[in-house]
Protein backbone atom coordinates (compact mmCIF):
# COMPACT_ATOMS: atom_id res chain seq x y z
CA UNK A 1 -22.56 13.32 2.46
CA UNK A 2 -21.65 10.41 -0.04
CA UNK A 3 -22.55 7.18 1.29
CA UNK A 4 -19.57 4.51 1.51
CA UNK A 5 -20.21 0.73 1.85
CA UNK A 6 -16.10 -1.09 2.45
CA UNK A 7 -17.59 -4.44 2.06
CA UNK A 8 -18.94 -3.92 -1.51
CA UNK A 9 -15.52 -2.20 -2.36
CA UNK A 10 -13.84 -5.21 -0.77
CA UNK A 11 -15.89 -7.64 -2.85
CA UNK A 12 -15.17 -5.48 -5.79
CA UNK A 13 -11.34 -6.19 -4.90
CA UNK A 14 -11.71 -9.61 -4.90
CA UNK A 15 -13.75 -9.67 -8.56
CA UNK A 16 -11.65 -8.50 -10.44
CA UNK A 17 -8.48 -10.41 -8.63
CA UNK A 18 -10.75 -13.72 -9.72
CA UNK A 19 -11.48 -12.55 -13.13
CA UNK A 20 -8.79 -10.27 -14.18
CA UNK A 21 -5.47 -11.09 -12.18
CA UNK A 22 -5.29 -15.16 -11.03
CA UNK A 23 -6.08 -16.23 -14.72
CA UNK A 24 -2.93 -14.46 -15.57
CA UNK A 25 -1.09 -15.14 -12.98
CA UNK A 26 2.27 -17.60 -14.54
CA UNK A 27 0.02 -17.51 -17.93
CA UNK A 28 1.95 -14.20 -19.28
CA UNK A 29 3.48 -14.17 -22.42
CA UNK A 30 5.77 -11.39 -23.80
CA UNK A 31 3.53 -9.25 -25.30
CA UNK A 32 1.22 -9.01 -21.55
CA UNK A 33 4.43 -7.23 -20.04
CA UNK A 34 5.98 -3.68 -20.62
CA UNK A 35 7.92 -1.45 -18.97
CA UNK A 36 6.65 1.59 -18.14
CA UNK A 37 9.61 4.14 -17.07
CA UNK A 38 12.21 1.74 -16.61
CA UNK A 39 12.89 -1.87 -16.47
CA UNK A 40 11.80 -2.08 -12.97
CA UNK A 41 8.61 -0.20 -13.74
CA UNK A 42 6.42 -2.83 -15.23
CA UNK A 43 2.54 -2.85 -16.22
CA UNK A 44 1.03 -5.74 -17.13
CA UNK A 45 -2.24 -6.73 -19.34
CA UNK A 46 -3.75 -7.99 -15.05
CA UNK A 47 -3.10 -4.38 -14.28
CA UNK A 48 -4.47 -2.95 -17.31
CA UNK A 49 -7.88 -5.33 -17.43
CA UNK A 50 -8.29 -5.52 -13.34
CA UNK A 51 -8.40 -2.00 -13.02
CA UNK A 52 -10.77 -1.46 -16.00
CA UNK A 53 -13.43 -3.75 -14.10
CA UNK A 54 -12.96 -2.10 -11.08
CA UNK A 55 -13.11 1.26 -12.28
CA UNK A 56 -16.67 0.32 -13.46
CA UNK A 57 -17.66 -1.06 -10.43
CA UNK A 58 -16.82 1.86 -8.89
CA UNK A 59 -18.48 3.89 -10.89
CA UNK A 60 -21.64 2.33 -11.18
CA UNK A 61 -21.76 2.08 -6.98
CA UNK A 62 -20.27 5.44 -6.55
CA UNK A 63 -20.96 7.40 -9.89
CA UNK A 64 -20.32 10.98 -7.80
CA UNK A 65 -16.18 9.56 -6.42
CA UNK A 66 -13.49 10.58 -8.48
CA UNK A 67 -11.17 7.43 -9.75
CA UNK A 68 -7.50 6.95 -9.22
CA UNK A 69 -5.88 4.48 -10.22
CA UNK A 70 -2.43 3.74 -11.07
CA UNK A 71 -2.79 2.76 -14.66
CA UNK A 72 -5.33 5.89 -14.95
CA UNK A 73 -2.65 8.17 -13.67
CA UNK A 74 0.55 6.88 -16.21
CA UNK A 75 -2.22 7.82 -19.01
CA UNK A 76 -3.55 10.76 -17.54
CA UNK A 77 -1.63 12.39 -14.41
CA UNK A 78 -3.35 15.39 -13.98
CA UNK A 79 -5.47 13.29 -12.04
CA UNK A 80 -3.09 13.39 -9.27
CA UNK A 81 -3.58 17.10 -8.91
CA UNK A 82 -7.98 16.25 -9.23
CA UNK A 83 -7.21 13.91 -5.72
CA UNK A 84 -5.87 16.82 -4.08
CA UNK A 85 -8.95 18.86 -4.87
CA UNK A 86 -11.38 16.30 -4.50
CA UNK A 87 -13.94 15.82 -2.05
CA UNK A 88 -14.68 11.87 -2.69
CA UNK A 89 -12.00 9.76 -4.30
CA UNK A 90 -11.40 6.04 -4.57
CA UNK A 91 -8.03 5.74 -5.16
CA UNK A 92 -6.93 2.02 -6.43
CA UNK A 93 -3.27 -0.40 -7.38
CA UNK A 94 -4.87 -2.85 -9.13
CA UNK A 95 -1.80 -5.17 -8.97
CA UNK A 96 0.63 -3.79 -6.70
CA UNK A 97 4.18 -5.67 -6.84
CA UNK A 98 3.47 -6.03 -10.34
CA UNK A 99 6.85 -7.38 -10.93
CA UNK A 100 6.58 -9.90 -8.60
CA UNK A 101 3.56 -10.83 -10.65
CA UNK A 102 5.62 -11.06 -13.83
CA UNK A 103 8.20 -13.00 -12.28
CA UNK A 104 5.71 -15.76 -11.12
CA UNK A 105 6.08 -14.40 -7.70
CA UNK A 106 3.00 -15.39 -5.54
CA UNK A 107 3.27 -11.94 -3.70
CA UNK A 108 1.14 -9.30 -4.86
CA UNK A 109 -1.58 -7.26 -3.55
CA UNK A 110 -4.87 -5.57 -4.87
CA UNK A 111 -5.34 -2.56 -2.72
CA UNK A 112 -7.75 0.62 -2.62
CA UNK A 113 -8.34 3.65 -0.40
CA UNK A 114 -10.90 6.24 0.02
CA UNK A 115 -10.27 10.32 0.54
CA UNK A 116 -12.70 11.96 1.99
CA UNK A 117 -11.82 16.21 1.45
CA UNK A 118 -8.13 15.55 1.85
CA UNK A 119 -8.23 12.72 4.70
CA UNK A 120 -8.12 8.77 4.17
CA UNK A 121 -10.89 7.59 5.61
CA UNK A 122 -10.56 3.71 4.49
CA UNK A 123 -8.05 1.42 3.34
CA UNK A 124 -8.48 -2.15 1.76
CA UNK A 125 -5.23 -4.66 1.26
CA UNK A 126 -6.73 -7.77 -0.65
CA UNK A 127 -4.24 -10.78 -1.04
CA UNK A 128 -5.26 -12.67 -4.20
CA UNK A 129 -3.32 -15.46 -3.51
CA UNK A 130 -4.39 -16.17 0.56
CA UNK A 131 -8.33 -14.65 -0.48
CA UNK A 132 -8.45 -12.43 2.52
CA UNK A 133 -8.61 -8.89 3.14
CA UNK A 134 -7.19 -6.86 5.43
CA UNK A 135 -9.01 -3.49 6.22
CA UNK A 136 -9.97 -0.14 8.21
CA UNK A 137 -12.01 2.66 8.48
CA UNK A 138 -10.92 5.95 10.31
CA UNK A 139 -11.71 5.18 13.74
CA UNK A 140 -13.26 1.40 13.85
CA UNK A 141 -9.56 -0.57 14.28
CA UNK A 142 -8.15 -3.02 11.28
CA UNK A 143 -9.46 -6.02 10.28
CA UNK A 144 -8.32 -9.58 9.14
CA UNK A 145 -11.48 -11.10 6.99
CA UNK A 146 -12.33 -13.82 4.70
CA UNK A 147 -14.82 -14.08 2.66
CA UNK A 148 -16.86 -16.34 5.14
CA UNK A 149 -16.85 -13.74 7.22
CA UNK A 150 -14.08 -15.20 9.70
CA UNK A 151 -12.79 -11.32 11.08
CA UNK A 152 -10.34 -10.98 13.66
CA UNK A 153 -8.91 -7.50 15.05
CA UNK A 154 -5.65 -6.46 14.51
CA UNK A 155 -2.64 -4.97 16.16
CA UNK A 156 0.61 -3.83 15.95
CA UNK A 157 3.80 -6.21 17.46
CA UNK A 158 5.49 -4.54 20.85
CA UNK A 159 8.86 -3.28 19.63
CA UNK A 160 11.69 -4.75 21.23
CA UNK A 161 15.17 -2.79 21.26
CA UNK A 162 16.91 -1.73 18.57
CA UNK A 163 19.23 -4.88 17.98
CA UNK A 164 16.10 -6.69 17.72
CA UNK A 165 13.92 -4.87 15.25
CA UNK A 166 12.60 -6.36 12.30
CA UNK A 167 11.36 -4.40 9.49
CA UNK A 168 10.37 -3.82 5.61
CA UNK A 169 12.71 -1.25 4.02
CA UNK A 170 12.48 -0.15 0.63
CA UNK A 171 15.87 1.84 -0.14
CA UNK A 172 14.92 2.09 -4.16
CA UNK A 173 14.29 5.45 -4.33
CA UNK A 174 16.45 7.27 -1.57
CA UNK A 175 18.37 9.54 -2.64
CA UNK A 176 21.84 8.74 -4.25
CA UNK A 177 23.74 10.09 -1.54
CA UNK A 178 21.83 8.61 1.20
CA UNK A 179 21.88 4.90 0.49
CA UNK A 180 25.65 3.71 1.48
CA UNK A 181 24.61 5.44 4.86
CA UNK A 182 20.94 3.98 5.98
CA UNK A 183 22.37 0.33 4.19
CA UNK A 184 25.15 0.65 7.23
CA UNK A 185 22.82 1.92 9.65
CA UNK A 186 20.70 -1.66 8.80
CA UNK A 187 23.15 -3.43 10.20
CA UNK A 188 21.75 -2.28 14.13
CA UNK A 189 19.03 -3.85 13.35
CA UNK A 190 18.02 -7.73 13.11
CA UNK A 191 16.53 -7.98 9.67
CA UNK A 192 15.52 -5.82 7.22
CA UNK A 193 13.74 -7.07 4.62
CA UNK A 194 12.15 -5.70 1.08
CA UNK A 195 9.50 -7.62 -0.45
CA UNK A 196 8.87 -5.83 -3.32
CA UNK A 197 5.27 -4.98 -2.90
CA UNK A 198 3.97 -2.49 -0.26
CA UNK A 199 0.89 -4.38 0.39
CA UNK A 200 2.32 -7.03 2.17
CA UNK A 201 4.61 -4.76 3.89
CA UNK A 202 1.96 -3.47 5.15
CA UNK A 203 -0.23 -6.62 6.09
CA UNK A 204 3.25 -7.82 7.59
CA UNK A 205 3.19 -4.44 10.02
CA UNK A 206 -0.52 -4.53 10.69
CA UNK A 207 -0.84 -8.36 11.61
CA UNK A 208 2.15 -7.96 13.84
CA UNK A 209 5.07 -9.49 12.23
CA UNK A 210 6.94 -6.76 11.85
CA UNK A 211 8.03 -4.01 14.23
CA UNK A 212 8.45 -1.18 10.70
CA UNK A 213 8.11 0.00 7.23
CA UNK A 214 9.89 2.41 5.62
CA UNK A 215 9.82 4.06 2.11
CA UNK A 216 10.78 7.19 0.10
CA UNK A 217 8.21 7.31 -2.70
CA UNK A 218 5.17 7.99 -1.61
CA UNK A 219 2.51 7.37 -5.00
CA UNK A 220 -0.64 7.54 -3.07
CA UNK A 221 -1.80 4.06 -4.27
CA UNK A 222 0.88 2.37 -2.80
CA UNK A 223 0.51 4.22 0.95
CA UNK A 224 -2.65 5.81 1.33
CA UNK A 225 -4.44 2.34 2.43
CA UNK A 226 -1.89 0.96 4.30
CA UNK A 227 -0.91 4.06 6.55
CA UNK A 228 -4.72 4.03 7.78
CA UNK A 229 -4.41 0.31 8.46
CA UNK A 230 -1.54 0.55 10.06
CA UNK A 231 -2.20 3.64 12.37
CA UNK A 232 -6.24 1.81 13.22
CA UNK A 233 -4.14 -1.25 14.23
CA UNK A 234 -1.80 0.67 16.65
CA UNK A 235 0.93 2.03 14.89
CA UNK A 236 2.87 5.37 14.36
CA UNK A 237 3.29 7.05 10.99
CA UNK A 238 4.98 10.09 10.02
CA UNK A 239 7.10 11.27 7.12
CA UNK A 240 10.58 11.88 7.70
CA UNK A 241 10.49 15.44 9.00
CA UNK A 242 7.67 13.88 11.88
CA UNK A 243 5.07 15.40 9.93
CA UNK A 244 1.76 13.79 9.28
CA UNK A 245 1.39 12.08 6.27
CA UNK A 246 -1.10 12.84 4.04
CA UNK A 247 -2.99 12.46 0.46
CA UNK A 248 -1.56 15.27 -1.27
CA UNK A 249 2.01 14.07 -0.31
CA UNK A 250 4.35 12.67 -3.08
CA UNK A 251 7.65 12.63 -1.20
CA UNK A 252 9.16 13.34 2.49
CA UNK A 253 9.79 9.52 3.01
CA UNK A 254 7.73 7.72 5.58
CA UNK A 255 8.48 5.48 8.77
CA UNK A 256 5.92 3.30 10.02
CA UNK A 257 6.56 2.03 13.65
CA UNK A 258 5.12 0.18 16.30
CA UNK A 259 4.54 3.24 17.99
CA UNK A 260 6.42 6.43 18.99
CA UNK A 261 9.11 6.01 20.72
CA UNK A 262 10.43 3.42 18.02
CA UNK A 263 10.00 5.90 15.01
CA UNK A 264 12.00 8.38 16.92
CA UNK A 265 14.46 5.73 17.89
CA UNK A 266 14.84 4.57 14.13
CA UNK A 267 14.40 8.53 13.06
CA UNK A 268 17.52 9.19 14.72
CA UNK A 269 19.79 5.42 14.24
CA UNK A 270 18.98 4.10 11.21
CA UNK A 271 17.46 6.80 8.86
CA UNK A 272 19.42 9.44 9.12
CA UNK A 273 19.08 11.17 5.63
């Protein structure tokens, strides 16, 4: 069985953030920024260069894993149907919230996760900006660390009731006919907020600021990392329909929850599709 070593993929992370991403960081010009499918779908030259070192690290520390990466993918996406076959893959957003990046937005995220024969068996959330990680593997608990090795364990807020819930909701890519509904159903809650970049929605969740996340899209970059973090630090996940979610998954929508009895509770109130 392949040998897997989270700390060196952590410090990976956190390379190419330093060398790659920061220097960028308010230093783009036009020519750094395109859109990709539409004007909300950005890439930048960060994304581009930071995922090009760590795809190399990766490489040379696990030559036998199949890469994924986000950038990899809008060049090639038959890779997307090579994760679902795969039996080691390090799967990798080299910049997620990319257009907070552009924007000068100091939220952003460099995040990676590891599939093991169709499970996620690690997840890494690295915030370039506070130079901390936060982390799990299947079955050890999430993490808070910094690079001097400062770790604290992790879990998941107690929900309140529903008037008092707090929670990340992306609504982008609901479905047309769905939106004007779940925006009314917000209102039973206390805030709902949407920052743009699922890997501080999840840090949010897993640190215990947050009673739920919700989304639609489900790009394995953006979810595969997170859901294991969040589920090692308490939580409950499960796509709309209450089934498990899982690597091969591209839709079916996904509520993360403080734990069961709030998913059902915001299954059945708030996101009813």
């Amino acid at each position: 069985m392949t040998s897997f070593d989270i700390d060196r993929l952590a410090v990976i992370l956190r390379e190419a953030a330093k060398t790659e991403i920061l220097p960028r960081f308010r230093h783009l010009d036009a020519g750094m920024v395109r859109q990709k499918t539409d004007a909300i779908d950005l890439v930048t030259e960060a994304d581009e260069q930071a995922e090009r070192q760590i795809k190399a690290a990766v490489q040379a520390a696990w030559p036998e894993a199949l890469f994924v990466g986000e950038e990899s993918v809008a060049a090639n996406p038959a890779l997307l149907d090579e994760l679902d076959r795969a039996e080691f893959a390090i799967v990798v957003d080299p910049v997620d919230g990319t257009a907070n990046f552009a924007a000068g937005l100091p939220l952003f995220a460099t995040m990676a996760a590891v599939v093991r024969n169709g499970e996620t068996i690690a997840g890494i959330i690295y915030d370039p900006m506070g130079d901390d990680w936060v982390l799990a593997e299947k079955g050890g608990g999430a993490w808070q660390r910094r690079p001097d090795g400062t770790q604290w364990r992790l879990q998941v807020a107690r929900a309140p009731g529903l008037a008092d819930l707090v929670g990340h909701v992306s609504i982008t890519f609901l479905p047309p006919e769905s939106k004007p509904k779940v925006l009314a159903n917000l209102a039973k809650i206390r805030v709902a907020a949407n920052y743009r970049v699922a890997g501080h929605d999840y840090r949010t969740f897993a640190t215990g600021f947050s009673h739920f996340v919700a989304f639609n899209k489900l790009m394995p970059w953006d979810h595969l990392g997170g859901c294991l973090i969040s589920t090692e630090a308490g939580g409950y996940v499960a796509r709309f329909d209450g089934s498990p979610y899982l690597p091969s998954h591209r839709a079916g929508g996904l509520i993360i929850a403080s734990d069961r009895d709030t998913w059902n509770l915001l299954r059945s109130e708030v996101f009813t599709l």
